[in-house]
C-alpha atoms as a PDB file:
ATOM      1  CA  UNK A   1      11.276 -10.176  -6.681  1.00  0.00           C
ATOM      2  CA  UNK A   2      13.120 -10.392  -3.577  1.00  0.00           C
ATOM      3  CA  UNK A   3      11.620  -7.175  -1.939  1.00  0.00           C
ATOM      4  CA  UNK A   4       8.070  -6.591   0.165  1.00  0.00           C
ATOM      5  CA  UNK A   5       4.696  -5.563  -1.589  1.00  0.00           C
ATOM      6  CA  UNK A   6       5.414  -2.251   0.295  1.00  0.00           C
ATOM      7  CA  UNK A   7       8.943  -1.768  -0.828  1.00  0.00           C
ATOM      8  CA  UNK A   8       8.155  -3.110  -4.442  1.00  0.00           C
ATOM      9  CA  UNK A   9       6.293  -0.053  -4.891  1.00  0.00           C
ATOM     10  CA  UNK A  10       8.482   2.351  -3.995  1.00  0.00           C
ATOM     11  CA  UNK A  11      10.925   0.299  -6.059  1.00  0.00           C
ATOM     12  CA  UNK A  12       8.654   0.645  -8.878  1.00  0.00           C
ATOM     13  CA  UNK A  13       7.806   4.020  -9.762  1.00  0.00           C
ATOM     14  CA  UNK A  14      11.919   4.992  -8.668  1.00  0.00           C
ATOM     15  CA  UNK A  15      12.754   2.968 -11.196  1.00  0.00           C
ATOM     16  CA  UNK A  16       9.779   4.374 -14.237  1.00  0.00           C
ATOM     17  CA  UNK A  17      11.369   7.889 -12.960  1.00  0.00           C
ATOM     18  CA  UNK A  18      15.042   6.934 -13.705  1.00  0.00           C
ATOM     19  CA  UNK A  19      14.156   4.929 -16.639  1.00  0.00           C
ATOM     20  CA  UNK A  20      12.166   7.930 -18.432  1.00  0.00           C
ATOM     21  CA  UNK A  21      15.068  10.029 -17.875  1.00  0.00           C
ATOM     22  CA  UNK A  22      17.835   8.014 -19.051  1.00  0.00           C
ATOM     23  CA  UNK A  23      15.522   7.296 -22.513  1.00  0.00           C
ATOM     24  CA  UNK A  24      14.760  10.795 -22.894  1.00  0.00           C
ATOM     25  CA  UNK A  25      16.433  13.492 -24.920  1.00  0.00           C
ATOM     26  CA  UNK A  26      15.254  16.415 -27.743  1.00  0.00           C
ATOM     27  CA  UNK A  27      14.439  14.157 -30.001  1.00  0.00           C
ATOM     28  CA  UNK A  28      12.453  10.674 -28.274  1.00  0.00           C
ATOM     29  CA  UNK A  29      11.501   9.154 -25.003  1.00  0.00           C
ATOM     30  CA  UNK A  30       8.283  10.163 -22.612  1.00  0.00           C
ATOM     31  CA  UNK A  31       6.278  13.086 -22.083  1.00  0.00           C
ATOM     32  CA  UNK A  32       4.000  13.305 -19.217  1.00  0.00           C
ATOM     33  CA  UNK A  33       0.723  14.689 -20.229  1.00  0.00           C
ATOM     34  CA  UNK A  34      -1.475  14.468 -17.293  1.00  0.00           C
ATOM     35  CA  UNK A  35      -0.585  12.631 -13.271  1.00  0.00           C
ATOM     36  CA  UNK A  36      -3.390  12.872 -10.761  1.00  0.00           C
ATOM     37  CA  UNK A  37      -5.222  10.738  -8.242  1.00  0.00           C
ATOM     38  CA  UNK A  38      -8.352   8.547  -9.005  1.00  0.00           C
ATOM     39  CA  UNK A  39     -10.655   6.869  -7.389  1.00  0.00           C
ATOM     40  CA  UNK A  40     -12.878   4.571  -9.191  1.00  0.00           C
ATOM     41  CA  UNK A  41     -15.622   1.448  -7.761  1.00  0.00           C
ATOM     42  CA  UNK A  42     -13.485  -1.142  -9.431  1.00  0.00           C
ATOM     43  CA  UNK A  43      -9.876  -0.460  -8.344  1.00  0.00           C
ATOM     44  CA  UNK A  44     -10.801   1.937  -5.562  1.00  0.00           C
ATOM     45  CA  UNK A  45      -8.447   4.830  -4.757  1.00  0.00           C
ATOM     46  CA  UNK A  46      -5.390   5.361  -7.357  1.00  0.00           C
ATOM     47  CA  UNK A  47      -2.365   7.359  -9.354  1.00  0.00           C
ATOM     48  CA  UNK A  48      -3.752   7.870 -13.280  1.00  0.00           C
ATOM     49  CA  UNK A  49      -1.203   8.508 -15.862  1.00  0.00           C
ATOM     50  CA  UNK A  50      -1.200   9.251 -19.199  1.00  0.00           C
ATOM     51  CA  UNK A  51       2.207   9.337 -21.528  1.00  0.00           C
ATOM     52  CA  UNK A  52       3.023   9.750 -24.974  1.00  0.00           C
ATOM     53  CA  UNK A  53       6.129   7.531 -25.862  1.00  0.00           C
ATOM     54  CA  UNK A  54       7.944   8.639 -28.581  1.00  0.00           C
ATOM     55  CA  UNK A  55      10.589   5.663 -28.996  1.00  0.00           C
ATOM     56  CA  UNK A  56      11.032   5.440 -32.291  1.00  0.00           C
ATOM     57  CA  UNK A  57      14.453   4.229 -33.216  1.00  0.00           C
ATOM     58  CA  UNK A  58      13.750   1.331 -31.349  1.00  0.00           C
ATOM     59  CA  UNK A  59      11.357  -0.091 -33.756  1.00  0.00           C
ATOM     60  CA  UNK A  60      12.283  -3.031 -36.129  1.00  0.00           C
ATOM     61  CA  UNK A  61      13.839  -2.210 -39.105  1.00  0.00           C
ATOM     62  CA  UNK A  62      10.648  -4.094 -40.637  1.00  0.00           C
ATOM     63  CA  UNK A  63       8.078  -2.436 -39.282  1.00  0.00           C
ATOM     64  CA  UNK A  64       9.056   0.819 -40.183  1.00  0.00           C
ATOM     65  CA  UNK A  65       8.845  -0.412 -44.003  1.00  0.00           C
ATOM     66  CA  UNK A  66       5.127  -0.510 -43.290  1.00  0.00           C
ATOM     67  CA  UNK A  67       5.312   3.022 -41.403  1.00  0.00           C
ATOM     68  CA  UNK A  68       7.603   5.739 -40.913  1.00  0.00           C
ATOM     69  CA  UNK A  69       9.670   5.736 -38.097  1.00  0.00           C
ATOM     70  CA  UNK A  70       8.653   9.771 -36.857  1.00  0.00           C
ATOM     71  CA  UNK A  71       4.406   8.113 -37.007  1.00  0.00           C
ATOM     72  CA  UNK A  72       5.262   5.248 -34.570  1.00  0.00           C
ATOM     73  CA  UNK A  73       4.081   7.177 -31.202  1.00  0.00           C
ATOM     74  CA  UNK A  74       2.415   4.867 -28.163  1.00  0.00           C
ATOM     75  CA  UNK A  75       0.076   6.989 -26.066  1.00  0.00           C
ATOM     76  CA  UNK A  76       0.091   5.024 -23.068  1.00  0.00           C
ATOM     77  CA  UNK A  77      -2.922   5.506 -20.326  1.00  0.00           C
ATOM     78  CA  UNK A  78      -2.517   3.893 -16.676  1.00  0.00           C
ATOM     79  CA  UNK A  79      -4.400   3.093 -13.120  1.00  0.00           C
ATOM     80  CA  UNK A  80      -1.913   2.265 -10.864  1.00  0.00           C
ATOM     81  CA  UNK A  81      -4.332   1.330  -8.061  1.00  0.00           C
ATOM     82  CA  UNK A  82      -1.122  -0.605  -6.043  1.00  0.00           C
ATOM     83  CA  UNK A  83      -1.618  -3.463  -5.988  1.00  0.00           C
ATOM     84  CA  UNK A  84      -3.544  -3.845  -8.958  1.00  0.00           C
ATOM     85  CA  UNK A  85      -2.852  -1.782 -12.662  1.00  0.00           C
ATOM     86  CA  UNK A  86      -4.187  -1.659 -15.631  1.00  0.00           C
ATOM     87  CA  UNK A  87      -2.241  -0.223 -18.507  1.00  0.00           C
ATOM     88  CA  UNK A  88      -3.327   0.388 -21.945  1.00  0.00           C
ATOM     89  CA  UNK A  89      -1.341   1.556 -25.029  1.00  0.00           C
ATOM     90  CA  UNK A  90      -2.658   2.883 -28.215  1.00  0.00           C
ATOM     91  CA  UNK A  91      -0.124   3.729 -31.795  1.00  0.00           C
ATOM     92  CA  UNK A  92      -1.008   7.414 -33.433  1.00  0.00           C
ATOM     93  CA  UNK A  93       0.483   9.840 -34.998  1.00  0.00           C
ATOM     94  CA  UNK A  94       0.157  13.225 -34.006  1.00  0.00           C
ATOM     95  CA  UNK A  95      -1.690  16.040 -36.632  1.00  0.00           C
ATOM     96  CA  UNK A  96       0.173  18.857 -38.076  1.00  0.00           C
ATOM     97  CA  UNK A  97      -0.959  20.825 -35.099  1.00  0.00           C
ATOM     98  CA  UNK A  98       0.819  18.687 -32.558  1.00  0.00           C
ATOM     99  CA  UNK A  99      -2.181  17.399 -31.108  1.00  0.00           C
ATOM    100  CA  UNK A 100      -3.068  14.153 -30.286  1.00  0.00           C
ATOM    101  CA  UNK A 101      -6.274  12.837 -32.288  1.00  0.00           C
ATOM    102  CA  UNK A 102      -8.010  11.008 -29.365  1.00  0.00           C
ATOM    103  CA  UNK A 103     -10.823  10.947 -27.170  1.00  0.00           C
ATOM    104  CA  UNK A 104     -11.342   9.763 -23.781  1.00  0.00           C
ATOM    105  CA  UNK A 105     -13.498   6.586 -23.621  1.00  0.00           C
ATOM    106  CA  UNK A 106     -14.529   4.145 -20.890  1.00  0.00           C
ATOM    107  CA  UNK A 107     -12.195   4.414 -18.331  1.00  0.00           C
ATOM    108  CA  UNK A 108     -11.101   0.709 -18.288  1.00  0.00           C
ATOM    109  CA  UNK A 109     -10.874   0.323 -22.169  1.00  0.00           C
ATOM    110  CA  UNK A 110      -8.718   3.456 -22.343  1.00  0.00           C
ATOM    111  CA  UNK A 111      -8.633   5.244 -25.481  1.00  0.00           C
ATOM    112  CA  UNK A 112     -10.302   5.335 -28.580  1.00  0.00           C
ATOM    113  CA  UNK A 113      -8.771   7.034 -31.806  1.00  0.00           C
ATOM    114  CA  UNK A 114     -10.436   9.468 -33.640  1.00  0.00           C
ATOM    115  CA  UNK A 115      -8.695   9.751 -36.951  1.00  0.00           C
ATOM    116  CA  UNK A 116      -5.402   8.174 -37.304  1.00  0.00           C
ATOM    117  CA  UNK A 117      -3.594   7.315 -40.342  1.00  0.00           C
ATOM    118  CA  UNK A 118      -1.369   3.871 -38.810  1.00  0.00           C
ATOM    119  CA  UNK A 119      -2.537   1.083 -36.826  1.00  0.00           C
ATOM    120  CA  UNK A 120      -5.651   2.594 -35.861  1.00  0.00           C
ATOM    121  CA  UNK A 121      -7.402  -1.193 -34.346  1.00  0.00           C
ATOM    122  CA  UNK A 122      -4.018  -1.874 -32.615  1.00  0.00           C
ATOM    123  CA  UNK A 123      -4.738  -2.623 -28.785  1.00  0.00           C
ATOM    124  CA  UNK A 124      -2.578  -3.495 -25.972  1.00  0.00           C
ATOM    125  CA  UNK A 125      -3.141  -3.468 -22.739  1.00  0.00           C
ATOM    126  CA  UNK A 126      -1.241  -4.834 -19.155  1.00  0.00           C
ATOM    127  CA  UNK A 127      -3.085  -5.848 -16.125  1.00  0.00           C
ATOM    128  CA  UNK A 128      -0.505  -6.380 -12.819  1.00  0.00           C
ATOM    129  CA  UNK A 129      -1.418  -8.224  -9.967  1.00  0.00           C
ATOM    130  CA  UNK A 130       1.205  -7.863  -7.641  1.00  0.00           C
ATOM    131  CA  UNK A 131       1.196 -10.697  -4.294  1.00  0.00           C
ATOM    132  CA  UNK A 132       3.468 -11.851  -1.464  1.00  0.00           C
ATOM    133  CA  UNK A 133       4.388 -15.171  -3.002  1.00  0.00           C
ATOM    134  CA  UNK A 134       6.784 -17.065  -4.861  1.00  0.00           C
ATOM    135  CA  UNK A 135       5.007 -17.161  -8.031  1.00  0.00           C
ATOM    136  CA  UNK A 136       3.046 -20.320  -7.108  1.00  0.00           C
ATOM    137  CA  UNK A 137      -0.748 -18.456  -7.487  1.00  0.00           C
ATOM    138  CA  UNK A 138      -2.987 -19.637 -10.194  1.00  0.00           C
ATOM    139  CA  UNK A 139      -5.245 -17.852 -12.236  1.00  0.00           C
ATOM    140  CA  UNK A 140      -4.790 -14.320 -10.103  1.00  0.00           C
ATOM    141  CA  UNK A 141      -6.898 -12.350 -12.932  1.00  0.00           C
ATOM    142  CA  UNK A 142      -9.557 -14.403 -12.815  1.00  0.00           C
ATOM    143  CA  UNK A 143      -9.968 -15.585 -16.519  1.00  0.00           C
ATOM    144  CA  UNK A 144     -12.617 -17.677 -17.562  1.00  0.00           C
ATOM    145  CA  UNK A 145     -12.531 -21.501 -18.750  1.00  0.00           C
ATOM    146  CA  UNK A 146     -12.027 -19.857 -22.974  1.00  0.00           C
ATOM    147  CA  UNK A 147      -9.389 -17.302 -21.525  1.00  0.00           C
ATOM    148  CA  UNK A 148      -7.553 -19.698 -19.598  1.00  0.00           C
ATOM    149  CA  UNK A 149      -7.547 -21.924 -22.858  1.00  0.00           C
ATOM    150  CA  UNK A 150      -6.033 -19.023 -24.528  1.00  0.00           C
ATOM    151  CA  UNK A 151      -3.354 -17.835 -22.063  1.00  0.00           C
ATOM    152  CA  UNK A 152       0.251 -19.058 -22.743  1.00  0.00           C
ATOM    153  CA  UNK A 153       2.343 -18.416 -19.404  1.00  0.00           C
ATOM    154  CA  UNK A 154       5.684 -17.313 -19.097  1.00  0.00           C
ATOM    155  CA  UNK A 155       7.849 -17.177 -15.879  1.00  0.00           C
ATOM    156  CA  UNK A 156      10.196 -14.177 -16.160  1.00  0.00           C
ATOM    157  CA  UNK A 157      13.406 -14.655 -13.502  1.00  0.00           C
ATOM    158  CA  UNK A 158      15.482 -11.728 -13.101  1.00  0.00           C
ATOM    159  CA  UNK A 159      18.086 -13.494 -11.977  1.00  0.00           C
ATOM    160  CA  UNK A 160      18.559 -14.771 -15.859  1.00  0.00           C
ATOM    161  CA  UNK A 161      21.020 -13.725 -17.782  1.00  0.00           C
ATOM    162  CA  UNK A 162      19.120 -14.483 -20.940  1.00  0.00           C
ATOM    163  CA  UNK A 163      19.074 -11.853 -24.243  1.00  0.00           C
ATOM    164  CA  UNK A 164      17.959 -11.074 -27.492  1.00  0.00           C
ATOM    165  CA  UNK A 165      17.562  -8.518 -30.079  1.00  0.00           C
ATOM    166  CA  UNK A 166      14.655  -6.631 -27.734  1.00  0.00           C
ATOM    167  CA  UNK A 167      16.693  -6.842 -24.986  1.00  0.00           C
ATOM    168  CA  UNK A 168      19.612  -4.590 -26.989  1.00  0.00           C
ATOM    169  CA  UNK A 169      16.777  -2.688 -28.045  1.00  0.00           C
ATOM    170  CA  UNK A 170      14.914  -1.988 -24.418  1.00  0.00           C
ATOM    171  CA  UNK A 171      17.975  -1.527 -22.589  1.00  0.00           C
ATOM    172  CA  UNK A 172      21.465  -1.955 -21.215  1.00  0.00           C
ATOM    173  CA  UNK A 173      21.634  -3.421 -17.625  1.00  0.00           C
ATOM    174  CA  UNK A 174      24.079  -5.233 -16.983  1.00  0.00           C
ATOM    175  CA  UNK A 175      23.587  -6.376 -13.325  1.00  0.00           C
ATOM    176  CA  UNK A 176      25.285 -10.117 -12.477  1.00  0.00           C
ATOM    177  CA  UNK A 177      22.670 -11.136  -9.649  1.00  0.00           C
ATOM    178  CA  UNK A 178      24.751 -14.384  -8.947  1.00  0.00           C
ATOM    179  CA  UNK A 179      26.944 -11.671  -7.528  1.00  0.00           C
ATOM    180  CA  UNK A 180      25.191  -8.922  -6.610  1.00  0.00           C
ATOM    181  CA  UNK A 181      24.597  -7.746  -2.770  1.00  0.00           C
ATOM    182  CA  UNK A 182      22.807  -5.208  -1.524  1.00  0.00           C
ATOM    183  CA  UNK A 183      24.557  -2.595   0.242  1.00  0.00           C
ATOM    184  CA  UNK A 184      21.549  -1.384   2.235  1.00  0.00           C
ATOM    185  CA  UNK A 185      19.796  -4.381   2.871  1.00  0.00           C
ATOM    186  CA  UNK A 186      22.263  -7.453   2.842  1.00  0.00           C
ATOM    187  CA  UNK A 187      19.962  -9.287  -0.105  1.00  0.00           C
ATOM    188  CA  UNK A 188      21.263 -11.435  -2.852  1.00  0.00           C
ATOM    189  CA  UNK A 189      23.433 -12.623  -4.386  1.00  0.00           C
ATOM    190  CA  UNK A 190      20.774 -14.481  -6.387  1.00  0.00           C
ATOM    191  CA  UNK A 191      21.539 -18.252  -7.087  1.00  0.00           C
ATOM    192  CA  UNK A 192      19.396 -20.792  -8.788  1.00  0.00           C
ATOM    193  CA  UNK A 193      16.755 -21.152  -6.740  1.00  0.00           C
ATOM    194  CA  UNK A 194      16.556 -18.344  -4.806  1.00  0.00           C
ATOM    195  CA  UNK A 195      12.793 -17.778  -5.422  1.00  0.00           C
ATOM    196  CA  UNK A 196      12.247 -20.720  -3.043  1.00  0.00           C
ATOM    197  CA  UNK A 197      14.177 -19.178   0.100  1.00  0.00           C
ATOM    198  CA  UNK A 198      14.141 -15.798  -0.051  1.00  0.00           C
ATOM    199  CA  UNK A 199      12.628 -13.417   2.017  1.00  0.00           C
ATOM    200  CA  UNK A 200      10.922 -10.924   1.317  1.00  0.00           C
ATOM    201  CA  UNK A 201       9.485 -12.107  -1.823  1.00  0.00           C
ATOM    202  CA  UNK A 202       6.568 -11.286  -3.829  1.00  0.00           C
ATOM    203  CA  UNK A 203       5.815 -11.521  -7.606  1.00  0.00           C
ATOM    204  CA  UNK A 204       4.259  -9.374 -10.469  1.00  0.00           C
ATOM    205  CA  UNK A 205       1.064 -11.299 -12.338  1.00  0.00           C
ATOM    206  CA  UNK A 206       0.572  -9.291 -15.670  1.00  0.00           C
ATOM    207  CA  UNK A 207      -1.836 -10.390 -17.836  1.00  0.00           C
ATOM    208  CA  UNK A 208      -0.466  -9.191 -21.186  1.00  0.00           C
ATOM    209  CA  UNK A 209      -3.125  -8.923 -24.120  1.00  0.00           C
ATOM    210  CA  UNK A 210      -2.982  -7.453 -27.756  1.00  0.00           C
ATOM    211  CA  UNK A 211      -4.982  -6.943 -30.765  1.00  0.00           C
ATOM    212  CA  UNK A 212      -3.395  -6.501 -34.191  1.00  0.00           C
ATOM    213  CA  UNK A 213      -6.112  -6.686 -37.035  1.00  0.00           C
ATOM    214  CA  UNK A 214      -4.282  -6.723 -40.005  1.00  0.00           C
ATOM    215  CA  UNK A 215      -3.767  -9.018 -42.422  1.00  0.00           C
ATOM    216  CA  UNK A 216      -0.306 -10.175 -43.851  1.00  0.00           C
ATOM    217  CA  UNK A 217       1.590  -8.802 -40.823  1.00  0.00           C
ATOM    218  CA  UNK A 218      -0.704  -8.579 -38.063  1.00  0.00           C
ATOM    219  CA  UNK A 219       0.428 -11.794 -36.636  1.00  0.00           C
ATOM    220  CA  UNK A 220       3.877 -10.787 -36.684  1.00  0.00           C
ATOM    221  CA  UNK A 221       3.315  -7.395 -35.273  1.00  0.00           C
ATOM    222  CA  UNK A 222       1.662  -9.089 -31.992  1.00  0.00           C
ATOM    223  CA  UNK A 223       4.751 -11.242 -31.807  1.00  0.00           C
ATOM    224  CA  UNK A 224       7.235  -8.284 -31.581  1.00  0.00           C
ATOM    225  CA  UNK A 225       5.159  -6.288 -29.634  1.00  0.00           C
ATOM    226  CA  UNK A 226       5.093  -9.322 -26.621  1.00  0.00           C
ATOM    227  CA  UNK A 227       8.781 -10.134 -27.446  1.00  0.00           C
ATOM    228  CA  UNK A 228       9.520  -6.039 -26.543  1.00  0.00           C
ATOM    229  CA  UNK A 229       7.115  -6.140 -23.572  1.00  0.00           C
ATOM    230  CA  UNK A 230       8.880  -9.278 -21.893  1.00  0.00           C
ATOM    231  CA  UNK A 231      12.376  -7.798 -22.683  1.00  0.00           C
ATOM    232  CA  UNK A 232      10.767  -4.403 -20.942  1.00  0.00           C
ATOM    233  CA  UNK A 233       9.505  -6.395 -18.048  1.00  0.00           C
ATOM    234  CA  UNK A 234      12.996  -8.260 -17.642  1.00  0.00           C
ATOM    235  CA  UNK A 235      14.673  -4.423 -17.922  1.00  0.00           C
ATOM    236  CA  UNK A 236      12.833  -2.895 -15.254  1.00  0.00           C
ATOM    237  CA  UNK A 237      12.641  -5.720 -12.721  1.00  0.00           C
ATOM    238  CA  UNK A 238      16.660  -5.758 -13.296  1.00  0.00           C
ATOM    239  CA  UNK A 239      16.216  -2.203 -12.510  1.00  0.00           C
ATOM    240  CA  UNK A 240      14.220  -2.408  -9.627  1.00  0.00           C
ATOM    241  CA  UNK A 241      16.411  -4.499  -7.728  1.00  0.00           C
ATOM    242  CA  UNK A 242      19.763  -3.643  -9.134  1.00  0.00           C
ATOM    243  CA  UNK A 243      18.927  -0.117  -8.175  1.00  0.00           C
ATOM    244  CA  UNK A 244      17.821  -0.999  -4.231  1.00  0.00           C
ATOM    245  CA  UNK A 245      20.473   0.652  -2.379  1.00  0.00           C
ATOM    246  CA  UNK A 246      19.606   4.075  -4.130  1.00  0.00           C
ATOM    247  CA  UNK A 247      15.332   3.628  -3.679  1.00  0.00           C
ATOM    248  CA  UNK A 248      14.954   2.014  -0.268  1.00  0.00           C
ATOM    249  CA  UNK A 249      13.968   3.834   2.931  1.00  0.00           C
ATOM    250  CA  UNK A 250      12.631   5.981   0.399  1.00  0.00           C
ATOM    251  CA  UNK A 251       9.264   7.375   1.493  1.00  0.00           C
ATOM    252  CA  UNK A 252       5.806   7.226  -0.662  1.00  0.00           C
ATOM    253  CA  UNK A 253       5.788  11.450  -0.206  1.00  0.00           C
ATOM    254  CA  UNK A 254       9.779  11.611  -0.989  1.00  0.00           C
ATOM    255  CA  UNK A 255       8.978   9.675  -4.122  1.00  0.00           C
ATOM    256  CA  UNK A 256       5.838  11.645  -5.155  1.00  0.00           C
ATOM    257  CA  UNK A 257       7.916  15.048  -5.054  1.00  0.00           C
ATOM    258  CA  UNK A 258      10.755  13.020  -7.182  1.00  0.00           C
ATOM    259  CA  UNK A 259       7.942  12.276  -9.579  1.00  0.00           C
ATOM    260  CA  UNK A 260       6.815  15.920  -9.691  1.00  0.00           C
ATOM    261  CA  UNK A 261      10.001  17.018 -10.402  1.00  0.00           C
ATOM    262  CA  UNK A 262      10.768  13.402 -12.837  1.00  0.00           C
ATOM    263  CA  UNK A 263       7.653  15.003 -14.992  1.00  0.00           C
ATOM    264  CA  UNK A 264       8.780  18.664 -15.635  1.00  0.00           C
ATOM    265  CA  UNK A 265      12.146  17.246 -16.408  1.00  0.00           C
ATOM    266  CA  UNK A 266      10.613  15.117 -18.888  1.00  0.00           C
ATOM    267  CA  UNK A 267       8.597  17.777 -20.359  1.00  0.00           C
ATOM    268  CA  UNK A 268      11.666  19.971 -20.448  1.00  0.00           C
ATOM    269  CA  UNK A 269      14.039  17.767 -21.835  1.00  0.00           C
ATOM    270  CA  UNK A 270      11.628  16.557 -25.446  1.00  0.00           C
ATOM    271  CA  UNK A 271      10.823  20.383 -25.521  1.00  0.00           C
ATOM    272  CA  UNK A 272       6.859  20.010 -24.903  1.00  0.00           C
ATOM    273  CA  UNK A 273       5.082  22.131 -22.363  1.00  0.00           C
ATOM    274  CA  UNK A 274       5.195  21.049 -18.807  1.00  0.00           C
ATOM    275  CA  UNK A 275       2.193  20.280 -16.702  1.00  0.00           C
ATOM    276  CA  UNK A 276       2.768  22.860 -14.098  1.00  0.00           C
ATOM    277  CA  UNK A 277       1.140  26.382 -14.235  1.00  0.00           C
ATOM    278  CA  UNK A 278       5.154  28.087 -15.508  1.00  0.00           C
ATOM    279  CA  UNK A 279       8.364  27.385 -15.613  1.00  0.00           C
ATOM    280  CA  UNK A 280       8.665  29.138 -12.028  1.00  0.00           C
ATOM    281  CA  UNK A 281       6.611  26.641 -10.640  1.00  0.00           C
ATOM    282  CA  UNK A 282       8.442  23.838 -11.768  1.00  0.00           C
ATOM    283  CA  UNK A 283      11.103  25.364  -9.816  1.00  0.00           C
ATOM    284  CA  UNK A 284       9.795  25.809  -6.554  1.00  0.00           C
ATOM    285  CA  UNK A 285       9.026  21.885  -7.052  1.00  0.00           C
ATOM    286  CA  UNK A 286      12.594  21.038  -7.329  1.00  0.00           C
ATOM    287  CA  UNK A 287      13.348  23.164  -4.328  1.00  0.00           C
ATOM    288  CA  UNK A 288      10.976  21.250  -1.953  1.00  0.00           C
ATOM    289  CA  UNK A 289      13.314  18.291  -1.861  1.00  0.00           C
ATOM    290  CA  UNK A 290      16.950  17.429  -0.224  1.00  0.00           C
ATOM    291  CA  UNK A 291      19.587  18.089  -2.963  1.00  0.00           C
ATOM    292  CA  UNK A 292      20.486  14.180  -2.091  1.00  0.00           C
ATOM    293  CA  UNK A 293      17.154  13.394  -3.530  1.00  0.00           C
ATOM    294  CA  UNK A 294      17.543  15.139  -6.450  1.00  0.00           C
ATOM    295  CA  UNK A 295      20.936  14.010  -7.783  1.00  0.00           C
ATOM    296  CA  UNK A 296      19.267  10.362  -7.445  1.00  0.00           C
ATOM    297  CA  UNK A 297      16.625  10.435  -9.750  1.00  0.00           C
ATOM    298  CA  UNK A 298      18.748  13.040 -11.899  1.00  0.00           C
ATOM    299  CA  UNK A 299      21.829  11.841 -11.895  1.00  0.00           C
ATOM    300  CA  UNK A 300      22.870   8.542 -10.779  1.00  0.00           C
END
């Protein structure tokens, strides 16, 4: 990414907001159950997140043979201790009473399922590494000899122009990096080679692993699921720096108000309750922030 550590993660969680939003409406996209700091001995001091993704007419027209498309929900947990993360994703479906059947396990494992009728051993979970570099590091996770045996790695540019069926599915950028220059900051356009003389740059290490059980399609299930997590990680990186001259000279408490206000939206819009104590909260939230701020996340 041509960006610092520092800006990349303001750029980051600008672009999760705006993302959320634009995949939201009555029906699908994200609902914010809980937000809050952590601090823990292994990634020290932290945002935790947990989401309930409900996504589902972009699964594959095959996989909803096996399942319906309304039980294909991915309760999502994360510790976004910058710059290291560890995500973890779990597929339920939700009880007549609208309630999640889960319980809270080890913090690092995530979640374990109760009672679930679909995909109940499915596992997949995201650690990010993000350094100053070029992409040149080796082994940044710290696998052993059988992991490292086991590990196929992929470079993702986001200067490539390069799409599929999960790329249709994921989203619709359409930024053209070997033209693109930033307003704000004077970077790109993006031409081959640029990761060599650019500056800033840093990259995103993301150790990617799932667990799909089942025979006859669990094989096939693992594929689509990293096929859909590259095209996501090729979406959002578009994102991040296609969407520069709207995030930077952003501040980290300008951005945490956005959030605030990103979450009850969310809430809102897929008609759950929000996090806050009542609607009138939610509204003093909004009001704490420059109406330029606002019409950013909300929107551009």
């Amino acid at each position: 990414m041509p960006v610092s550590l520092k800006e990349y993660q303001i750029a980051q969680m600008y672009m999760v907001m705006k993302m959320q939003q634009q995949s939201t409406n009555g029906a699908e996209g994200v609902e914010v159950l809980e937000n809050k700091p952590f601090q823990d001995d292994v990634f020290g001091k932290g945002q935790y997140t947990s989401k309930v993704y409900r996504l589902q007419s972009k699964a594959p027209a095959w996989l909803t043979t096996i399942a319906p498309k309304d039980a294909l929900i991915m309760q999502e947990e994360a510790w976004n201790a910058y710059p290291r993360c560890k995500t973890g994703l779990q597929t339920h479906v939700l009880d007549i009473s609208g309630k999640c059947l889960v319980s809270c396990d080890s913090m690092l494992i995530g979640l374990t399922l109760l009672q679930c009728p679909y995909f109940t051993k499915f596992c997949l979970t995201i650690e990010t590494v993000h350094r100053a570099d070029n992409g040149t590091s080796e082994n940044v996770h710290c696998l052993n000899e059988e992991q490292l045996a086991a590990r196929q790695v992929e470079v993702i540019d986001i200067a490539s122009t390069t799409t599929d069926y999960w790329s249709y599915a994921i989203g619709s950028s359409n930024f053209d990096f070997s033209k693109f220059k930033s307003a704000k900051t004077g970077r790109g356009p993006l031409l081959d080679g640029w990761q060599d003389n650019c500056n800033p740059v840093m990259t995103a290490y993301k150790l990617v692993t799932v667990d799909a059980p089942y025979w006859g399609f669990g094989y096939r299930l693992e594929q689509a699921l990293l096929a859909g997590e590259r095209a996501l990680f090729m979406e959002s990186h578009w994102n991040c720096f296609g969407w520069i001259d709207e995030w930077f000279g952003m501040t980290m408490q300008q951005i945490r108000e956005l959030e605030e206000q990103g979450d009850c939206l969310l809430n809102e819009t897929i008609s759950k309750p929000i996090l806050m104590t009542d609607a009138e909260d939610c509204e003093q939230s909004f009001s704490r922030n420059s109406e330029r701020h606002v019409q950013q996340v909300v929107h551009t």
